[in-house]
Protein backbone atom coordinates (compact mmCIF):
# COMPACT_ATOMS: atom_id res chain seq x y z
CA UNK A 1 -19.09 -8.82 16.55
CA UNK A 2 -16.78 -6.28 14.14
CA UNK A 3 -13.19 -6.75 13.69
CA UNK A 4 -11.09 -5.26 16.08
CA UNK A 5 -8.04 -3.01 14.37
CA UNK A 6 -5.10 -1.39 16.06
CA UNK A 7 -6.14 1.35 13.77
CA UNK A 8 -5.52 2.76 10.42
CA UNK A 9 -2.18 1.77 8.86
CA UNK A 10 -1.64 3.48 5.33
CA UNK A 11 -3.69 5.30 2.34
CA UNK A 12 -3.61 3.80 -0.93
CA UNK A 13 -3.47 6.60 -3.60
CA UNK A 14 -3.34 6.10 -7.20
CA UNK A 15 -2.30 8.81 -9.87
CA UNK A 16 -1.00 9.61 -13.34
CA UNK A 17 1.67 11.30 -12.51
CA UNK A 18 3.33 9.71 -9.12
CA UNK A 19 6.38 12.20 -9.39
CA UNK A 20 4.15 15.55 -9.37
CA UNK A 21 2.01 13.82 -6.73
CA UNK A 22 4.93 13.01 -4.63
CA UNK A 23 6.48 17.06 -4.97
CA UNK A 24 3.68 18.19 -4.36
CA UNK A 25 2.85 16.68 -1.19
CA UNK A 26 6.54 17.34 -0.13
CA UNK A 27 5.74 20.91 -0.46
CA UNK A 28 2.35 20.97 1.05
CA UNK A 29 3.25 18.69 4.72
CA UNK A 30 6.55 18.28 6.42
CA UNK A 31 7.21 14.67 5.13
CA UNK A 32 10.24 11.62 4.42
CA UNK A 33 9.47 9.93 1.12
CA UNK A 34 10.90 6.80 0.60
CA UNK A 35 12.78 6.18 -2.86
CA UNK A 36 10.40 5.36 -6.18
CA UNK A 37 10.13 1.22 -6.67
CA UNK A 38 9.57 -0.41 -9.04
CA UNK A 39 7.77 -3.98 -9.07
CA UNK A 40 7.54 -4.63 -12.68
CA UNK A 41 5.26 -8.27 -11.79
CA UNK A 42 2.69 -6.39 -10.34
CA UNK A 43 2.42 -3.22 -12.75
CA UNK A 44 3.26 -0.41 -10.42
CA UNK A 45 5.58 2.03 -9.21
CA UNK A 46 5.35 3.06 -5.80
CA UNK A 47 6.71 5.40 -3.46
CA UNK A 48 5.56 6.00 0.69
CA UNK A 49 4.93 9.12 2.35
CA UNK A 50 5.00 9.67 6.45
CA UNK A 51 4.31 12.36 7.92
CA UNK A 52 7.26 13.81 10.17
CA UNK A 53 6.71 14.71 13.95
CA UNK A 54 3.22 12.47 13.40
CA UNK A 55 4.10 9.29 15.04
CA UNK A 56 1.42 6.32 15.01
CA UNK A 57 -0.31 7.78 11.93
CA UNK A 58 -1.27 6.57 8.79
CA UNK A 59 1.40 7.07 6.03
CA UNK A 60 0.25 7.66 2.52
CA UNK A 61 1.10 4.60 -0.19
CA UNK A 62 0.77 6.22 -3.68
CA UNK A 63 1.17 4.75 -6.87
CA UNK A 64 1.51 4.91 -10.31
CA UNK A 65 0.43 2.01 -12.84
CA UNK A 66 2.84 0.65 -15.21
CA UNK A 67 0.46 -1.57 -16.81
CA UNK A 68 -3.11 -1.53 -17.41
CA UNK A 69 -3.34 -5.18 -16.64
CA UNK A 70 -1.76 -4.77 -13.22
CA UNK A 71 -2.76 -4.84 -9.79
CA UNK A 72 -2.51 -1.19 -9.65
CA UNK A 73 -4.00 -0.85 -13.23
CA UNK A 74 -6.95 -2.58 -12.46
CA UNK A 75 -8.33 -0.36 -9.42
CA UNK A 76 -7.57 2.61 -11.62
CA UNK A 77 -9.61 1.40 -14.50
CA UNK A 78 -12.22 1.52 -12.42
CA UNK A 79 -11.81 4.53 -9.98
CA UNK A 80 -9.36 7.03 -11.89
CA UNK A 81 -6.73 9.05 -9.82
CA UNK A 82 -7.63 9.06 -6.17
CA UNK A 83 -7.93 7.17 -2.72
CA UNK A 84 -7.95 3.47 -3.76
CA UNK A 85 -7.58 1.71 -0.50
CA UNK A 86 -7.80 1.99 3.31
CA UNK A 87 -6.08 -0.23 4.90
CA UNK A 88 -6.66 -1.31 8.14
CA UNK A 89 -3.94 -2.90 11.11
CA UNK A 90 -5.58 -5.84 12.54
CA UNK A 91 -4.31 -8.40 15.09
CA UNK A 92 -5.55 -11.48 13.46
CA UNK A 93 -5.84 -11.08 9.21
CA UNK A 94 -7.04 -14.44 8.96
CA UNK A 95 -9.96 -13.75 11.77
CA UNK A 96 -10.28 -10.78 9.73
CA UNK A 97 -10.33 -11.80 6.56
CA UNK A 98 -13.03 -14.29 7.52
CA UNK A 99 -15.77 -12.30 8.65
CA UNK A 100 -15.30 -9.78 5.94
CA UNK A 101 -15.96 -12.74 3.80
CA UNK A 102 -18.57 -13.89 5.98
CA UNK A 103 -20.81 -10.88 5.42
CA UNK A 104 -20.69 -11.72 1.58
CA UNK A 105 -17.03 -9.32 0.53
CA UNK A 106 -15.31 -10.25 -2.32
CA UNK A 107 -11.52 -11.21 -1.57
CA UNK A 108 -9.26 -9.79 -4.51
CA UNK A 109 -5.65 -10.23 -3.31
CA UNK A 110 -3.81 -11.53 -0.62
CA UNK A 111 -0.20 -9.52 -2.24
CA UNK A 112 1.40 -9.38 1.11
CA UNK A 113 5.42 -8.89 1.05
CA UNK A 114 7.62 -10.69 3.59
CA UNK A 115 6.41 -11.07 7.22
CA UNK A 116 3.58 -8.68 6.23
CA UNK A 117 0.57 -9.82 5.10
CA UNK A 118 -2.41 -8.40 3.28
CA UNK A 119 -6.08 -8.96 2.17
CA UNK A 120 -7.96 -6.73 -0.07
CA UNK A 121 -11.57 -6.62 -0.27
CA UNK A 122 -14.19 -4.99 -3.14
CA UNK A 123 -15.99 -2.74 -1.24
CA UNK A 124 -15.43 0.12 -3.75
CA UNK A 125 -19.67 -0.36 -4.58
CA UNK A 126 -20.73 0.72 -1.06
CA UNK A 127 -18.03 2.54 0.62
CA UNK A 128 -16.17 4.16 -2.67
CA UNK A 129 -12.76 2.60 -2.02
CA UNK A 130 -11.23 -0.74 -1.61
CA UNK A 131 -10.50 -2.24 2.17
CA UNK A 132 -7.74 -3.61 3.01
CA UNK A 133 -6.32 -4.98 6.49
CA UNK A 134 -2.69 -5.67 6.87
CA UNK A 135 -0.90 -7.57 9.94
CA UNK A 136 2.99 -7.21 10.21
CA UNK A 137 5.30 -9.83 11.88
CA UNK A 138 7.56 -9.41 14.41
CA UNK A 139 10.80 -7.58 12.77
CA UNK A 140 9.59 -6.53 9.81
CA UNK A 141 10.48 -2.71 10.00
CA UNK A 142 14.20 -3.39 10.86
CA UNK A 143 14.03 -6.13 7.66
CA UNK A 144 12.59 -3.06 5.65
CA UNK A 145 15.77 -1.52 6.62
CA UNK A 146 17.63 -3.81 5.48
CA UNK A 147 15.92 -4.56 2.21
CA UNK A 148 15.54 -0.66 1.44
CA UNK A 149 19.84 -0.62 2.03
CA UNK A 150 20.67 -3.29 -0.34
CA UNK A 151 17.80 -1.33 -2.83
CA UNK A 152 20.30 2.13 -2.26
CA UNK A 153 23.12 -0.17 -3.27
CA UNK A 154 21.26 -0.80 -6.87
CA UNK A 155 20.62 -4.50 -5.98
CA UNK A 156 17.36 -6.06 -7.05
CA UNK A 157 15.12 -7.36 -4.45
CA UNK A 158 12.52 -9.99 -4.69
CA UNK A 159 11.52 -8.47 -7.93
CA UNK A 160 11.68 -4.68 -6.20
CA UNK A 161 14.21 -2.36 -7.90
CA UNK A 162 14.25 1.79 -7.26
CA UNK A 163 13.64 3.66 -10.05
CA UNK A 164 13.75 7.24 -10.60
CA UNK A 165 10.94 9.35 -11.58
């Protein structure tokens, strides 16, 4: 039996230049960017795109490496600019996680960040991008809030800073 998901949560997409990408696709859609962060330990800047009026769709999670060593840096290496990752909103990660592995995916990260947590799979071989499934806890939008807030105030946190491009 397949893994049920609550659908598709977010786009990975991975460029050179994350400030054009970003104007650009301001221009193009009727969207609300988030601010550019930074999370120098993982090698990336990042910013997220939603699509306004578009409720319960997938938002768009593009980034820019800051290191070719990175987590970010990696994936490009080996795919250029581009979809990366589809990620996927399951009930159950670790149920999920499990039977990806179980028909013989490669885990490469579990980089989750507070009550959300993430696996990423290599599936870039036969699909042509890298799967990911993603399960938030209760609360964590509201504690996005908050952490995006203290981020507007110029505070560092958990290693996330905003930057600008």
């Amino acid at each position: 039996m397949g893994i049920r998901v609550l659908g598709l949560d977010h786009i990975h997409v991975e460029t050179r230049d994350l400030k054009l990408a970003r104007d650009l696709v301001g221009k193009l859609f009727d969207v609300d960017a988030t601010h550019a962060a930074e999370m120098p330990a993982h090698g990336f800047v990042n910013v997220s795109v939603m699509l306004r009026g578009a409720p319960n769709q997938p938002f768009l999670d593009m980034f820019q490496s800051t290191r070719p060593d990175g987590f970010v840096g990696r994936t490009f290496s080996k795919k250029g600019p581009g979809v990366s990752y589809l990620s996927f909103r399951v009930e159950n990660l670790d149920e999920a996680a499990a039977h990806a592995a179980s028909l013989g995916l490669e885990e490469v990260s579990r980089v989750g960040y507070r009550s959300m947590r993430q696996v990423q799979f290599d599936t870039l071989e036969p699909l042509g991008f890298m799967l990911e499934f993603v399960e938030y806890g209760p609360g964590f939008w509201e504690e996005q809030a908050s952490v995006n807030e203290r981020l507007a105030r110029g505070e560092e946190v958990e290693g996330l800073r905003w930057v600008d491009l």
